[in-house]
C-alpha atoms as a PDB file:
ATOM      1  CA  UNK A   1      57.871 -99.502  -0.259  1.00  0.00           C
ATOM      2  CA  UNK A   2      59.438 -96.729   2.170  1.00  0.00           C
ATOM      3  CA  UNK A   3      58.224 -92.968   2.821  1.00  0.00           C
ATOM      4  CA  UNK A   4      60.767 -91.720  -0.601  1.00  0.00           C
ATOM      5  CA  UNK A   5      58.012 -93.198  -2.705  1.00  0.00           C
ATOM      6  CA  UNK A   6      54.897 -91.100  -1.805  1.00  0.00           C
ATOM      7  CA  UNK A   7      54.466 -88.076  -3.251  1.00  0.00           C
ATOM      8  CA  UNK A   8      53.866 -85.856  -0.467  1.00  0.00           C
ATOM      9  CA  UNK A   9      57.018 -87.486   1.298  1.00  0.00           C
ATOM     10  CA  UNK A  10      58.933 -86.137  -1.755  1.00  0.00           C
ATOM     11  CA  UNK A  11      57.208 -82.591  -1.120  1.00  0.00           C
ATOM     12  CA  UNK A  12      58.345 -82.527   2.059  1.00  0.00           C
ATOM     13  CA  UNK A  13      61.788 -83.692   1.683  1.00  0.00           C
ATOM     14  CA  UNK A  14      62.005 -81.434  -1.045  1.00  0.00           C
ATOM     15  CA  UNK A  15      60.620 -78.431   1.227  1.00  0.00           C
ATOM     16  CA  UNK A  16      63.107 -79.272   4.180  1.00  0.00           C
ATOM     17  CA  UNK A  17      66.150 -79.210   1.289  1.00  0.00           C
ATOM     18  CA  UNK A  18      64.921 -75.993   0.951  1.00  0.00           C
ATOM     19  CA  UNK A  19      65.164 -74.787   3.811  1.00  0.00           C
ATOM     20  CA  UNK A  20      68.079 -75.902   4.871  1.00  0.00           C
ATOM     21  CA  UNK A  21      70.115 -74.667   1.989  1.00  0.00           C
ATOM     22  CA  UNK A  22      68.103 -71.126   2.627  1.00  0.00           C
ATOM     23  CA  UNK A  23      69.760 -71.237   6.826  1.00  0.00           C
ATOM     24  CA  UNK A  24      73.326 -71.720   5.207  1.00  0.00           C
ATOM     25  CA  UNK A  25      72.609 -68.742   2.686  1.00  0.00           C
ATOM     26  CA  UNK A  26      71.398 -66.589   5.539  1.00  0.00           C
ATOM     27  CA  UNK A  27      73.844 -67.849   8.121  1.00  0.00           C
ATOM     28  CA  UNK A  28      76.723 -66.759   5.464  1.00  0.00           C
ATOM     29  CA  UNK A  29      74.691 -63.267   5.250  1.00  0.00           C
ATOM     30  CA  UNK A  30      75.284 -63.184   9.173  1.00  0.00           C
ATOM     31  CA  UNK A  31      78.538 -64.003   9.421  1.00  0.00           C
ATOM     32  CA  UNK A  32      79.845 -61.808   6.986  1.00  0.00           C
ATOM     33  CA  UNK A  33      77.746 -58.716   8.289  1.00  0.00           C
ATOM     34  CA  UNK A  34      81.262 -56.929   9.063  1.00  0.00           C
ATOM     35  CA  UNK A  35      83.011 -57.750   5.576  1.00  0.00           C
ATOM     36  CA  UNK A  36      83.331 -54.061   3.465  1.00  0.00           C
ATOM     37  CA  UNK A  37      81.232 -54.808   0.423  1.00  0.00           C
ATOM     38  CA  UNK A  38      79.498 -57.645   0.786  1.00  0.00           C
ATOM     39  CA  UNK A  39      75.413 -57.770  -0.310  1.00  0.00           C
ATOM     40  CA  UNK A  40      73.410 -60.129   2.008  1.00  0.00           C
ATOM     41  CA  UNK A  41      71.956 -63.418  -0.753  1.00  0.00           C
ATOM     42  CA  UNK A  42      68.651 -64.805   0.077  1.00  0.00           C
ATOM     43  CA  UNK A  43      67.385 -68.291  -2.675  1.00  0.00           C
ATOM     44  CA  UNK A  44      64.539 -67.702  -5.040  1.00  0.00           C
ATOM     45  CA  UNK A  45      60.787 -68.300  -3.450  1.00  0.00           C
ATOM     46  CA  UNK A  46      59.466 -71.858  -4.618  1.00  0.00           C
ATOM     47  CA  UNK A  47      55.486 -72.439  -4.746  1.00  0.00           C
ATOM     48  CA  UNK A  48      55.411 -75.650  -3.125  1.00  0.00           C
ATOM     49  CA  UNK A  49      52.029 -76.012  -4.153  1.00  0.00           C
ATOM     50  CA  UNK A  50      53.088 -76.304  -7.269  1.00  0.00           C
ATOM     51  CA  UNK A  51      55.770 -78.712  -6.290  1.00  0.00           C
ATOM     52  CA  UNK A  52      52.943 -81.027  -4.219  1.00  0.00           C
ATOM     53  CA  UNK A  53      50.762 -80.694  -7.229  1.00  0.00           C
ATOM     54  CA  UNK A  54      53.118 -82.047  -9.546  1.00  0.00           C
ATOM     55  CA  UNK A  55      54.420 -84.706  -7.274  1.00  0.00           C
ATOM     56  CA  UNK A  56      50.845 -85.724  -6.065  1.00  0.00           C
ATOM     57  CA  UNK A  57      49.282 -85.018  -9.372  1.00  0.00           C
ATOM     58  CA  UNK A  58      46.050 -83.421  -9.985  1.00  0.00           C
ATOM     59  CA  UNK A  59      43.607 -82.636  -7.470  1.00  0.00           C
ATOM     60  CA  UNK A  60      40.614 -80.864  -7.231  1.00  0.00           C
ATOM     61  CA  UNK A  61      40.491 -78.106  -4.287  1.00  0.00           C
ATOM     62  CA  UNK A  62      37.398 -78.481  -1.670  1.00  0.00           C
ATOM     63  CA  UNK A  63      36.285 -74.964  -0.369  1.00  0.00           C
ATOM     64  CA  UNK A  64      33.600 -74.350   2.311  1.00  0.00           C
ATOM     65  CA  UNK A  65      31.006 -72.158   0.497  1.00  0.00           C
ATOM     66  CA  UNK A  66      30.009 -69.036   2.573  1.00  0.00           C
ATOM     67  CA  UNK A  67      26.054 -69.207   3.110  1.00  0.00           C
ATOM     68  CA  UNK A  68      25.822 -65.995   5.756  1.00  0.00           C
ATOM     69  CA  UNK A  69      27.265 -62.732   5.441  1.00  0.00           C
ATOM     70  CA  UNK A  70      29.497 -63.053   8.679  1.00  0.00           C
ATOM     71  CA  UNK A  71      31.411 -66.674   7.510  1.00  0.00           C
ATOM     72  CA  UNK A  72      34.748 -66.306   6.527  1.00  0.00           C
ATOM     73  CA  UNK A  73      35.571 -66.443   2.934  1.00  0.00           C
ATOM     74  CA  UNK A  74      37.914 -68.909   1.082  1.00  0.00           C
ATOM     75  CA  UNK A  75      41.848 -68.587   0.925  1.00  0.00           C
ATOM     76  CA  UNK A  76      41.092 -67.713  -3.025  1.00  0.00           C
ATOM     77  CA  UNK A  77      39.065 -65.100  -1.828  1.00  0.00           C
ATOM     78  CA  UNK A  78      40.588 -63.214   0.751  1.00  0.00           C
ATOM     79  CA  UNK A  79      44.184 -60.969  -0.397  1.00  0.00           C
ATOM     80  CA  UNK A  80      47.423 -62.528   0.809  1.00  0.00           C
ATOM     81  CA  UNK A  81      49.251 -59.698   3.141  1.00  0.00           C
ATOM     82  CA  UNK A  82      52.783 -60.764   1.897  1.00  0.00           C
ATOM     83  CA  UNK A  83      51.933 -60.267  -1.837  1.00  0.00           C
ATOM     84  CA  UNK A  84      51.613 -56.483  -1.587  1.00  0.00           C
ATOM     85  CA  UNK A  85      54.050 -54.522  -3.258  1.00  0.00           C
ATOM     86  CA  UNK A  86      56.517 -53.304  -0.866  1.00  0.00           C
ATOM     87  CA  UNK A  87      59.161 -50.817  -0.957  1.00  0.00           C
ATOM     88  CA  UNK A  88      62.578 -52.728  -0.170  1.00  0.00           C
ATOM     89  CA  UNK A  89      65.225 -50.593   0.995  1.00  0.00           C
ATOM     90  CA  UNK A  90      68.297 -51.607   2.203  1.00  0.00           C
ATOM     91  CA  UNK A  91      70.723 -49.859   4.704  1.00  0.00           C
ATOM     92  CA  UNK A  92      73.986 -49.322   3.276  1.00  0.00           C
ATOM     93  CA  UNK A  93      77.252 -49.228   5.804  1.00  0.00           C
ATOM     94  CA  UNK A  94      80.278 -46.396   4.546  1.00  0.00           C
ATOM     95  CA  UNK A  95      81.971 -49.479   3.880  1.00  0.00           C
ATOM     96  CA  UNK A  96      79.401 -50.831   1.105  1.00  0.00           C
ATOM     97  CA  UNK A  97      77.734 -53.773   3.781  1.00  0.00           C
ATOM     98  CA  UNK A  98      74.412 -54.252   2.505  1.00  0.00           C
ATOM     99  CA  UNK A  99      73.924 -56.540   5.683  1.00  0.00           C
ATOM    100  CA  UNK A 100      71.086 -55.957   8.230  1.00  0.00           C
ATOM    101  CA  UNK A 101      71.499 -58.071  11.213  1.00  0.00           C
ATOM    102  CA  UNK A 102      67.762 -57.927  12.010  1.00  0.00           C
ATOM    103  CA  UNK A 103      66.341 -58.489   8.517  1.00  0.00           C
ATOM    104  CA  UNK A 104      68.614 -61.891   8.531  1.00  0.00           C
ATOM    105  CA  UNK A 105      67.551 -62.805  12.058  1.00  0.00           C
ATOM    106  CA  UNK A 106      64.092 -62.503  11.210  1.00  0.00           C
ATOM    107  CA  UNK A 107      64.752 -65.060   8.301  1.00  0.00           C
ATOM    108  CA  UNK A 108      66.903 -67.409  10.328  1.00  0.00           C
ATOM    109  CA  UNK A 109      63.529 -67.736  12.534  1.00  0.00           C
ATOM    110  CA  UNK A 110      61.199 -67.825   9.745  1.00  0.00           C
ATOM    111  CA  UNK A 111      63.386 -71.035   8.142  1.00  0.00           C
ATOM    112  CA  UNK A 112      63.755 -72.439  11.783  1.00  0.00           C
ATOM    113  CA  UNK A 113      59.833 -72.696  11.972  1.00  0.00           C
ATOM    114  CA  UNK A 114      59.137 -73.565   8.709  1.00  0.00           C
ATOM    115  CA  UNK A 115      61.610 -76.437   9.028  1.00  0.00           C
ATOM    116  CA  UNK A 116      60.111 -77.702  12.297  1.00  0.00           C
ATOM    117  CA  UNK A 117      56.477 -78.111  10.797  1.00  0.00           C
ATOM    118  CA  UNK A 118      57.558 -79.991   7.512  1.00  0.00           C
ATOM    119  CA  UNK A 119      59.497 -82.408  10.326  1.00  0.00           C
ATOM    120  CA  UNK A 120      56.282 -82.395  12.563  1.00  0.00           C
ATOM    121  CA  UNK A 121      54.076 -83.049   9.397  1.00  0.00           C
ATOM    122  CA  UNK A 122      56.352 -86.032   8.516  1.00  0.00           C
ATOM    123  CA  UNK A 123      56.337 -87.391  11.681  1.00  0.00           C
ATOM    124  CA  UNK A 124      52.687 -87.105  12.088  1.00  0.00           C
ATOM    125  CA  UNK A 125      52.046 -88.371   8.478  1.00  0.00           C
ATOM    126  CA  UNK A 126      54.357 -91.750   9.179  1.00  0.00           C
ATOM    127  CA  UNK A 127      52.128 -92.205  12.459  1.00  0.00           C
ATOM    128  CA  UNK A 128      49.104 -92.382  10.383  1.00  0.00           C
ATOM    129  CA  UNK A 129      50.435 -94.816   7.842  1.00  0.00           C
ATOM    130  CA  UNK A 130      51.884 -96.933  11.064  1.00  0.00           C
ATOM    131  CA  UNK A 131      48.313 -96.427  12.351  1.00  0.00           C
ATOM    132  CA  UNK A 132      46.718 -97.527   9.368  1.00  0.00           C
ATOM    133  CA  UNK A 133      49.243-101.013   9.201  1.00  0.00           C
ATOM    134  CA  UNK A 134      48.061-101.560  12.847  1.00  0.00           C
ATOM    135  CA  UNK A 135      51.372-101.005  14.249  1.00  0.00           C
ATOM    136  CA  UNK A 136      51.436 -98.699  17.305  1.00  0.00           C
ATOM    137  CA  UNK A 137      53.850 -95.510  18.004  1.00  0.00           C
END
């Protein structure tokens, strides 16, 4: 059996696929930040939960039940800052570049991190199945 057959392996890899074909799409937004007429591309948002949950199968969520006024309430509870309706606006260049250098830096970053925690959480999920077989690190 190897790491390809568990299903949160699969999320993972899946994940890091994502992310790495979402640096290429921004890294072509960067380089082409000069070229007249070119709109920066970003991919499509994938719920990975969804993903897991499919891959995993059905689970049933756990959540720590508030018993005092002061306790922090559960992730269903509490509004997600990013879902807010924005207003996206876009600088234009006289030369039709929809390119902003700092919106697509920002991005490269955000992938950069995202891709080193799916790695660390594979790593640290094969050290507790190597763990578990009694084999050390």
């Amino acid at each position: 059996m190897t790491t390809q057959n568990i299903g949160l392996f699969k999320a993972l890899s899946a994940k890091m696929g994502y992310l790495d074909q979402r640096q290429r799409v921004v890294s072509q937004n960067i380089a082409n930040a000069d070229t007249p007429g070119y709109q920066a591309r970003d991919l499509t948002k994938v719920d990975f939960g969804r993903v897991l949950q499919k891959t995993v199968g059905d689970t049933t969520t756990v959540r720590p039940e508030a018993t005092h006024k002061d306790h922090m309430p559960h992730a269903g509870r509490v509004e997600d800052p990013k879902n807010r309706e924005q207003k996206i606006t876009y600088e234009v260049a006289p030369a039709g570049n929809a390119v902003i250098m700092e919106e697509q830096l920002l991005k490269a970053n955000e992938t950069m991190m995202d891709y080193n925690l799916m790695t660390t959480l594979y790593q640290k999920n094969v050290g507790m199945i190597r763990t578990a077989l009694g084999r050390s690190q």
